[in-house]
N, C-alpha and C. Protein backbone atom coordinates (compact mmCIF):
# COMPACT_ATOMS: atom_id res chain seq x y z
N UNK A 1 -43.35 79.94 95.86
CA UNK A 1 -43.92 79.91 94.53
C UNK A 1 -43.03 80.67 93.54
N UNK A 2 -42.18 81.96 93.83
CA UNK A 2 -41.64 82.85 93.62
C UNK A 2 -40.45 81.54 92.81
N UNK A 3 -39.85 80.71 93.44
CA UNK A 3 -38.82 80.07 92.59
C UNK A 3 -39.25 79.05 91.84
N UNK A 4 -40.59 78.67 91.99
CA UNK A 4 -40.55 77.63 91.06
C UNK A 4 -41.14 78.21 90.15
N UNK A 5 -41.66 79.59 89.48
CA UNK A 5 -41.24 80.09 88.46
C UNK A 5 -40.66 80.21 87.70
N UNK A 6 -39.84 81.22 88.64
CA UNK A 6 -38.38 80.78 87.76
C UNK A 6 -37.38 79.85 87.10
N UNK A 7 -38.07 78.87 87.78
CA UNK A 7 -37.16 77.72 87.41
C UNK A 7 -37.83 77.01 85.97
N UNK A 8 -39.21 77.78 86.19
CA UNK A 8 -40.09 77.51 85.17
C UNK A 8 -39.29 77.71 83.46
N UNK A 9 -39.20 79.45 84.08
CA UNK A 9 -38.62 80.62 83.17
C UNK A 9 -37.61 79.33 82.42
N UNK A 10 -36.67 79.49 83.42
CA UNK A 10 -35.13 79.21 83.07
C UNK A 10 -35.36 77.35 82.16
N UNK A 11 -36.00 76.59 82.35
CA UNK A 11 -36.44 75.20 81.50
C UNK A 11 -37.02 75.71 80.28
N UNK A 12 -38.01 76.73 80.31
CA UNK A 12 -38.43 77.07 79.22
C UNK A 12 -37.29 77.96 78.22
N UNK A 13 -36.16 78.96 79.06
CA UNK A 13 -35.34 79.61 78.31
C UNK A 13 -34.19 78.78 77.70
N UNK A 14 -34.11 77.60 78.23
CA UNK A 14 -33.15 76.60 77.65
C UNK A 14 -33.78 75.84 77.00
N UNK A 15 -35.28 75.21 76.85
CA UNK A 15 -35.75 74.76 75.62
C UNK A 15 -36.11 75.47 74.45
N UNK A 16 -36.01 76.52 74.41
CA UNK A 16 -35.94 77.37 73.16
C UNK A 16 -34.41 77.38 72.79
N UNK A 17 -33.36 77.74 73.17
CA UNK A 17 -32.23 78.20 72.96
C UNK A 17 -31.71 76.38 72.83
N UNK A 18 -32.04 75.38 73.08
CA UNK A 18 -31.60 74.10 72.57
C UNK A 18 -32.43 73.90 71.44
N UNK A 19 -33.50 74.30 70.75
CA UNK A 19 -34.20 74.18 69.41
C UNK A 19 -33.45 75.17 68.85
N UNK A 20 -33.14 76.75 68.95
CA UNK A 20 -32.48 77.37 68.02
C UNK A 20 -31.05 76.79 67.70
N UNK A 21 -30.37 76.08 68.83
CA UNK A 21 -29.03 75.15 68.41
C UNK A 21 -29.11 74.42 67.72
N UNK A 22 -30.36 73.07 67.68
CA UNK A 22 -30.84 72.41 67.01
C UNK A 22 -30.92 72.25 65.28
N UNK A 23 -31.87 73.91 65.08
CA UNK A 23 -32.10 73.93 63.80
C UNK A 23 -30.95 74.49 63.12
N UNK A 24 -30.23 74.73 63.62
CA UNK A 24 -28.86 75.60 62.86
C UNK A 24 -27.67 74.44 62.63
N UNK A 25 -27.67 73.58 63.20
CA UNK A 25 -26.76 72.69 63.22
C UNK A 25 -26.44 72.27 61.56
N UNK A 26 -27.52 72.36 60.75
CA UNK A 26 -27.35 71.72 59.75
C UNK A 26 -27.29 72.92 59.04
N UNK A 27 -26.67 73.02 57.35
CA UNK A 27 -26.62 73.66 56.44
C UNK A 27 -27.96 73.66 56.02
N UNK A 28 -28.43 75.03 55.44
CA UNK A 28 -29.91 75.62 55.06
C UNK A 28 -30.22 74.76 54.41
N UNK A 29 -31.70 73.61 54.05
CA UNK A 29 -31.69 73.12 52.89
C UNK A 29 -30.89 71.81 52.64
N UNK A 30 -30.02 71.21 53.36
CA UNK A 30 -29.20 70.32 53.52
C UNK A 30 -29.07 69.12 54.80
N UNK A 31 -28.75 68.16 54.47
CA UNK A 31 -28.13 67.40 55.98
C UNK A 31 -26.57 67.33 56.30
N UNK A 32 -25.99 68.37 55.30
CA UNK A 32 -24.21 68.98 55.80
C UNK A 32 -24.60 69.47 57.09
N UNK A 33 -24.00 68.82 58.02
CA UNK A 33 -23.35 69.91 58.86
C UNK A 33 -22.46 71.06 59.54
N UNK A 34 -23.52 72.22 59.77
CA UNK A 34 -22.64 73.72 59.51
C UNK A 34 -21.24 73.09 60.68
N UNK A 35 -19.95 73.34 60.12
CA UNK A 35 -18.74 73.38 61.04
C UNK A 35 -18.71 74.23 62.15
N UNK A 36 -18.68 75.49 61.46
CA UNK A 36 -18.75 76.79 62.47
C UNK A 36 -20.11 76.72 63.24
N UNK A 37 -21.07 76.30 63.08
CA UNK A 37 -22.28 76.59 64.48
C UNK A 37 -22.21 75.25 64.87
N UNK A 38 -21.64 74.18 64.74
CA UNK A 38 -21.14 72.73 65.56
C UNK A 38 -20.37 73.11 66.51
N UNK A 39 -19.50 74.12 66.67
CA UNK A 39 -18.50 74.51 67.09
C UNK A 39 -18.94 75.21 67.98
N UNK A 40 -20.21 76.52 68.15
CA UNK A 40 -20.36 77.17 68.76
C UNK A 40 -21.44 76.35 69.27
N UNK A 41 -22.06 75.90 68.94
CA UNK A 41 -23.58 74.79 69.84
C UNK A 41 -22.43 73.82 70.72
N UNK A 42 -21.18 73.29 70.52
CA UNK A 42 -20.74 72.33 71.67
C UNK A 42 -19.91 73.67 72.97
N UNK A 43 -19.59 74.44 72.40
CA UNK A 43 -19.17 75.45 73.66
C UNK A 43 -20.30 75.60 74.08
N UNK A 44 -21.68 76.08 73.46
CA UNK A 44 -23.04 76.67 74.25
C UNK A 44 -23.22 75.32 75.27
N UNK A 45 -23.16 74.41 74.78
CA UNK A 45 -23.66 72.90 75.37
C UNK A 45 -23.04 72.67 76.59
N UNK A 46 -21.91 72.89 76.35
CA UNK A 46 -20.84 72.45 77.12
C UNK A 46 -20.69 73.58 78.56
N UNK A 47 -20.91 74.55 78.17
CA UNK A 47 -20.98 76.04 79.26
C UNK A 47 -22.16 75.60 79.82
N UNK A 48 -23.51 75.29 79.29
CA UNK A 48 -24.74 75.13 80.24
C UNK A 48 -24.73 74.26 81.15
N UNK A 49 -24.14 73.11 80.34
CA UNK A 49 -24.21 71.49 81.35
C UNK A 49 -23.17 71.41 82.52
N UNK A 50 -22.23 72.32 82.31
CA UNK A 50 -20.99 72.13 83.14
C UNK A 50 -20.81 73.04 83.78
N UNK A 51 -21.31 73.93 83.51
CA UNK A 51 -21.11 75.44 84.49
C UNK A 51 -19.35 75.79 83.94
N UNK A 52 -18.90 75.11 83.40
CA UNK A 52 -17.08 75.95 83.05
C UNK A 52 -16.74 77.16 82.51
N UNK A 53 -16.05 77.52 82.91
CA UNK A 53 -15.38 79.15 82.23
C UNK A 53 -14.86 78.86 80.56
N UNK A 54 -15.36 79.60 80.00
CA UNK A 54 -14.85 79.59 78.76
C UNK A 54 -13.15 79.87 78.45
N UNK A 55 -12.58 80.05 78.98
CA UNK A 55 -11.10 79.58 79.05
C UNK A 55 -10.86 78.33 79.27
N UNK A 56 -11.98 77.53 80.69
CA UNK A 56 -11.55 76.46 80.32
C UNK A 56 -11.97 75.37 79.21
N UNK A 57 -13.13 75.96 78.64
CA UNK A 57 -13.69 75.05 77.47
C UNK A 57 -12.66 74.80 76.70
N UNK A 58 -11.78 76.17 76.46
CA UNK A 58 -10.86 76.43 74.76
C UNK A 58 -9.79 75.38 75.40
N UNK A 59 -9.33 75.35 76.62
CA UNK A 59 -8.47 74.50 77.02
C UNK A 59 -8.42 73.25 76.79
N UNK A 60 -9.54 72.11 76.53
CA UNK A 60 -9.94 70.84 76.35
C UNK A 60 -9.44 70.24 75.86
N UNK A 61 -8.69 68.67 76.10
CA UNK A 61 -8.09 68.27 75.23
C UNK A 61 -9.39 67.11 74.98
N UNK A 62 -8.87 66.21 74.00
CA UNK A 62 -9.67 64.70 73.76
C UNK A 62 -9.53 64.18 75.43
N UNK A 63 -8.14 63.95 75.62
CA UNK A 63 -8.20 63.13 76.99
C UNK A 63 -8.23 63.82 78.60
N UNK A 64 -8.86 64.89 78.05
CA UNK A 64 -10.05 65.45 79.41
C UNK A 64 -10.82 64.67 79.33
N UNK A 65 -11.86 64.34 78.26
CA UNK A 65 -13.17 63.64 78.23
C UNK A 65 -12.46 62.43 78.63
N UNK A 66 -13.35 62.22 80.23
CA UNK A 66 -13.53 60.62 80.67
C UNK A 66 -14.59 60.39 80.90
N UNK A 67 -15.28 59.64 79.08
CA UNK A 67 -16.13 58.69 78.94
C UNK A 67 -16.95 57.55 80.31
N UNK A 68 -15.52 56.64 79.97
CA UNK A 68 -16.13 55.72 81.09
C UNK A 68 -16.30 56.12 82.97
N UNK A 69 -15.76 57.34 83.10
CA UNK A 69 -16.14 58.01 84.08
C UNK A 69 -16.98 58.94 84.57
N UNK A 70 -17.50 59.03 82.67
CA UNK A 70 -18.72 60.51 83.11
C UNK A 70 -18.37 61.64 83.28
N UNK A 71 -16.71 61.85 83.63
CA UNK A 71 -16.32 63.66 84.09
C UNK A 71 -15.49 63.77 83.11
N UNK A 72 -15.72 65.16 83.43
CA UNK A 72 -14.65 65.78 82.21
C UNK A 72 -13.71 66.85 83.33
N UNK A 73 -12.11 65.95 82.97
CA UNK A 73 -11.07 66.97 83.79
C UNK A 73 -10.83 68.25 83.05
N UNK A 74 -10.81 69.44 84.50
CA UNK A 74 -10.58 70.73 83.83
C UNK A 74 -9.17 71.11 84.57
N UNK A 75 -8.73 71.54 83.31
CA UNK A 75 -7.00 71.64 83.78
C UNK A 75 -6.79 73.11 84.10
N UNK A 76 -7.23 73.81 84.71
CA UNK A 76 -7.85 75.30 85.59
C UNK A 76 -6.47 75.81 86.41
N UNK A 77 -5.86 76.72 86.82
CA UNK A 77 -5.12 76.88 87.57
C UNK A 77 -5.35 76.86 89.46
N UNK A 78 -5.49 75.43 89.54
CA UNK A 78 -5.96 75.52 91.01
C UNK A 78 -5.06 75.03 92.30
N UNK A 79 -4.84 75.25 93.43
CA UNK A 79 -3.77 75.51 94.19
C UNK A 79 -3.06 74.27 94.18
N UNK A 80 -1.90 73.88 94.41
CA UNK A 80 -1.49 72.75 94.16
C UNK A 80 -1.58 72.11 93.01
N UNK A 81 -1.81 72.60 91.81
CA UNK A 81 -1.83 72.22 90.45
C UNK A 81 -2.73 71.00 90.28
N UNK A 82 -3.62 71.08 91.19
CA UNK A 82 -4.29 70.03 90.94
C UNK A 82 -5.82 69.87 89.71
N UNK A 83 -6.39 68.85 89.12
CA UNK A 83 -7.58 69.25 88.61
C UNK A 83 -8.65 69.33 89.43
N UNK A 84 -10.06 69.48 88.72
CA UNK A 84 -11.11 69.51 89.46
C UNK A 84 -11.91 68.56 88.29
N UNK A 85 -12.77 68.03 88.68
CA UNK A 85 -13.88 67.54 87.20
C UNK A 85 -15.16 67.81 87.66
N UNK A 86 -15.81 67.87 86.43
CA UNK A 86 -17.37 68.26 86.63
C UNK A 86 -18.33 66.98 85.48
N UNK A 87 -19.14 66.67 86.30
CA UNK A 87 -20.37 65.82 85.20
C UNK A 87 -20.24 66.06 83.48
N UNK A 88 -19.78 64.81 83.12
CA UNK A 88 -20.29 65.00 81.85
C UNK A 88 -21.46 63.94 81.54
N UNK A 89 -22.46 64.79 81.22
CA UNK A 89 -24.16 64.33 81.08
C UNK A 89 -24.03 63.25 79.27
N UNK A 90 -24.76 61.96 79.57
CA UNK A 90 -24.85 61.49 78.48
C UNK A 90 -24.78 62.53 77.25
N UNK A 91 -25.57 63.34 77.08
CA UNK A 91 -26.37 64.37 76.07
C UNK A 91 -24.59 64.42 75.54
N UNK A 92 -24.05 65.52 76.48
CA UNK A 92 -22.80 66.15 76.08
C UNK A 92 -22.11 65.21 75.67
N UNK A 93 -21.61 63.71 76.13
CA UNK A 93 -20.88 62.76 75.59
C UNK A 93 -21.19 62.34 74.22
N UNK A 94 -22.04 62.14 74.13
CA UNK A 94 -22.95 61.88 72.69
C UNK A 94 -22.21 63.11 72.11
N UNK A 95 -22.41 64.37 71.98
CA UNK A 95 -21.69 65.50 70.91
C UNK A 95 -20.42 65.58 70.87
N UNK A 96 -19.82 65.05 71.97
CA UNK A 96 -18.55 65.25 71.74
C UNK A 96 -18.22 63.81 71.21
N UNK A 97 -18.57 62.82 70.88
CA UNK A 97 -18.21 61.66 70.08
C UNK A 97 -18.69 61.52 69.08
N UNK A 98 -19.56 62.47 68.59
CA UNK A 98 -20.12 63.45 67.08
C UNK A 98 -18.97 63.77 66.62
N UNK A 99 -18.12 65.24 67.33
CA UNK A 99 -17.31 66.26 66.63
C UNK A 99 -16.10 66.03 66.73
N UNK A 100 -15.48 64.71 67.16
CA UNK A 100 -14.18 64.58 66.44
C UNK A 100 -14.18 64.07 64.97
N UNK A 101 -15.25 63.56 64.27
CA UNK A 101 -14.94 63.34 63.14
C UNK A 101 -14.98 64.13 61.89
N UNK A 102 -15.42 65.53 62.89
CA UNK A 102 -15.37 66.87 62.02
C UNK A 102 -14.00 68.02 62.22
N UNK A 103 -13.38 67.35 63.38
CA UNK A 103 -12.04 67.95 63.41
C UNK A 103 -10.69 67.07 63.80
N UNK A 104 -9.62 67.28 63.37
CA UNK A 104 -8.73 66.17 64.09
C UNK A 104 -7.60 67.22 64.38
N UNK A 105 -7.63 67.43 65.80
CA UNK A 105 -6.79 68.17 66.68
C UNK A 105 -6.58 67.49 68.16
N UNK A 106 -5.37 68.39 68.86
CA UNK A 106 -5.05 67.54 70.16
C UNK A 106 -6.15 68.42 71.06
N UNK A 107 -6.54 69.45 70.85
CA UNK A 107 -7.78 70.50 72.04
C UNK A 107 -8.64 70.08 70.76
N UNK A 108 -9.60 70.45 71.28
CA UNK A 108 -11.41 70.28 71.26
C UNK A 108 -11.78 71.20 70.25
N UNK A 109 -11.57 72.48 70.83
CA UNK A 109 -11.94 73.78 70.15
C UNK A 109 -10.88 74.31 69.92
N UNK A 110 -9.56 74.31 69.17
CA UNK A 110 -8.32 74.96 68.77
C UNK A 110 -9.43 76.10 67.94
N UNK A 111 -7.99 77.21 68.27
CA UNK A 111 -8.54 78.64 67.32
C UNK A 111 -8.36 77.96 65.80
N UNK A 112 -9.09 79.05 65.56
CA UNK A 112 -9.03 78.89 63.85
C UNK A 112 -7.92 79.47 63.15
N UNK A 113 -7.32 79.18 61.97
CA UNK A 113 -6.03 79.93 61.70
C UNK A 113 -6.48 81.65 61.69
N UNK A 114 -5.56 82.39 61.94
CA UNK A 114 -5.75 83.41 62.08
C UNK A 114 -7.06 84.51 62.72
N UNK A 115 -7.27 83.63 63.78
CA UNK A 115 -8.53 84.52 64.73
C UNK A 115 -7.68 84.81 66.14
N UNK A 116 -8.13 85.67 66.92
CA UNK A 116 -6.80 86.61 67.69
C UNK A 116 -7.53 86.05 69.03
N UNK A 117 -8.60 86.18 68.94
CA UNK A 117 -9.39 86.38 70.30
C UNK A 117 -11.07 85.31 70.51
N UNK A 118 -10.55 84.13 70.89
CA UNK A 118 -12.27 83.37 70.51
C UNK A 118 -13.29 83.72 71.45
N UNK A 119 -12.89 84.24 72.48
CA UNK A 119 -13.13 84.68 73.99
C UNK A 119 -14.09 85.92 73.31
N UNK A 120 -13.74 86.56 72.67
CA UNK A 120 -14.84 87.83 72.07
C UNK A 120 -15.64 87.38 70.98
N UNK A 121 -15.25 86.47 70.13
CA UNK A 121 -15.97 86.26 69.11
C UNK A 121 -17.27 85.32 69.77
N UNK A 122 -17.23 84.23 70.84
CA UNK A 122 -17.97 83.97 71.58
C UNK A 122 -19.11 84.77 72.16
N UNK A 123 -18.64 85.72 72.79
CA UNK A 123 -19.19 86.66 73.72
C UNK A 123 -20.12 87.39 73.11
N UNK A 124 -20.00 87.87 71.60
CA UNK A 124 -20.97 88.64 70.60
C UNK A 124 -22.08 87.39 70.35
């Protein structure tokens, strides 16, 4: 009984924290969408659904995402230089074929000009 509590907990702690992503997405008062919390709701998205290290999120290019395969390759330092891939869930495909038309870069999440460290600014 003890885990299906928790598991309770943890559905309920991710349906709150996917409504607070939700309502922020957009500019106060507006249907603009905020850049900067698009940015941080597809890393949040992307860390829950995939279990990945946030090094490898910042790593992402466009042609990691394989669409017609469902996975997304993570280019990780693993023995033999090989990749690994993990599920990419409709939900996540859907956002990430949202947010290229809000950025046009060769990675996903490139730093912003002049930010040192996204790894901390994340983490706060």
């Amino acid at each position: 009984m003890g885990e299906r509590v928790q598991r309770d907990r943890l559905r309920e702690e991710l349906h709150r924290l996917m409504k607070v992503l939700d309502d922020k997405l957009y500019r106060k008062g507006t249907r603009t969408i905020n850049r900067t919390f698009h940015r941080v709701r597809l890393i949040v998205l992307t860390a829950i659904t995939t279990g990945m290290r946030i090094s490898e999120i910042f790593a992402l290019t466009w042609g990691d995402i394989l669409y017609d395969e469902s996975l997304i390759a993570v280019r990780s330092m693993l023995k033999g230089g090989r990749f690994r891939y993990v599920p990419l869930t409709p939900e996540l495909a859907a956002e990430y074929r949202r947010f290229p038309s809000l950025l046009g870069d060769e990675r996903i999440l490139p730093p912003k000009p002049g930010a040192r460290k996204n790894k901390r600014a994340i983490q706060r």
